[in-house]
Protein backbone atom coordinates (compact mmCIF):
# COMPACT_ATOMS: atom_id res chain seq x y z
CA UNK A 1 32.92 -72.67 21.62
CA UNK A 2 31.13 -75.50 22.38
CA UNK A 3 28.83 -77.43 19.33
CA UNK A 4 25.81 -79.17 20.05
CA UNK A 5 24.21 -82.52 17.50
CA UNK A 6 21.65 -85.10 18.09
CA UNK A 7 21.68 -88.34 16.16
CA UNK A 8 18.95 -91.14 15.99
CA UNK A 9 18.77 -93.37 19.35
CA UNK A 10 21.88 -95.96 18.53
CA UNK A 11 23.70 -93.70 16.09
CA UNK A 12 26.69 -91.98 16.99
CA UNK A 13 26.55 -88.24 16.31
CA UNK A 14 28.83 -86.32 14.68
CA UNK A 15 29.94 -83.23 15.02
CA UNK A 16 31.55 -81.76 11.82
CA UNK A 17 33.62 -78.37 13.49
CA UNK A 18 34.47 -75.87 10.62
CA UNK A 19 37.58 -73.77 11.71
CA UNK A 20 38.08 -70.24 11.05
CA UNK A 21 41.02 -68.38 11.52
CA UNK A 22 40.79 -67.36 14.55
CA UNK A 23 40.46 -70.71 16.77
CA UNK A 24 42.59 -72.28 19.55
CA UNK A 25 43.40 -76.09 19.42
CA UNK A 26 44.11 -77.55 23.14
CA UNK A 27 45.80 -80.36 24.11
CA UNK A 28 45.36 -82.19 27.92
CA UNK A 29 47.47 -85.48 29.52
CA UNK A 30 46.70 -86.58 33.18
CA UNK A 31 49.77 -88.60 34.34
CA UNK A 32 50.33 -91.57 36.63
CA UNK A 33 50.77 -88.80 40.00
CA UNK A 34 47.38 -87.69 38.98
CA UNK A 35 48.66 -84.19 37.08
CA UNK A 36 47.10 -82.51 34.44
CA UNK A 37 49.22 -80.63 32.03
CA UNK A 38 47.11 -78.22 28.96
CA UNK A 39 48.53 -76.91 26.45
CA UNK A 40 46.99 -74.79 23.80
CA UNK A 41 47.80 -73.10 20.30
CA UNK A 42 46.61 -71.16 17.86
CA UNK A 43 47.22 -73.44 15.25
CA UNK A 44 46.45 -77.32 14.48
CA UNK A 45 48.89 -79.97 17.08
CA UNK A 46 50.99 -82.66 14.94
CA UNK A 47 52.93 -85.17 15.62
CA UNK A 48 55.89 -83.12 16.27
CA UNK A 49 54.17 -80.55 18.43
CA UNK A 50 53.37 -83.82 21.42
CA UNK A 51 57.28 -84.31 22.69
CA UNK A 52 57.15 -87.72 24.41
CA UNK A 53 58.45 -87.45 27.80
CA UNK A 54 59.07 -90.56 29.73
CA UNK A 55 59.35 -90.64 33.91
């Protein structure tokens, strides 16, 4: 679903998204060889849902 909002000219708008219980949160990293890993879930990422991977 994509969300739509207009704000004055020099305001940033804001887009307040209410979620419902059905919803998908996605995740996307492009890395230095130009790669772009997604990842999705149906619930909210944290902290310990990113694992930090080094090259």
């Amino acid at each position: 679903m994509l969300g739509l909002t207009w704000a004055p000219r020099g305001q940033t708008p804001v887009l307040i998204e209410q979620a419902c219980r059905e919803h998908l949160s996605l995740i996307a990293a492009i890395v230095s060889n130009g790669l772009i890993y997604v990842g999705g879930q149906d619930q909210a990422f944290t902290g310990q849902d990113i694992p930090l991977v080094s090259e």
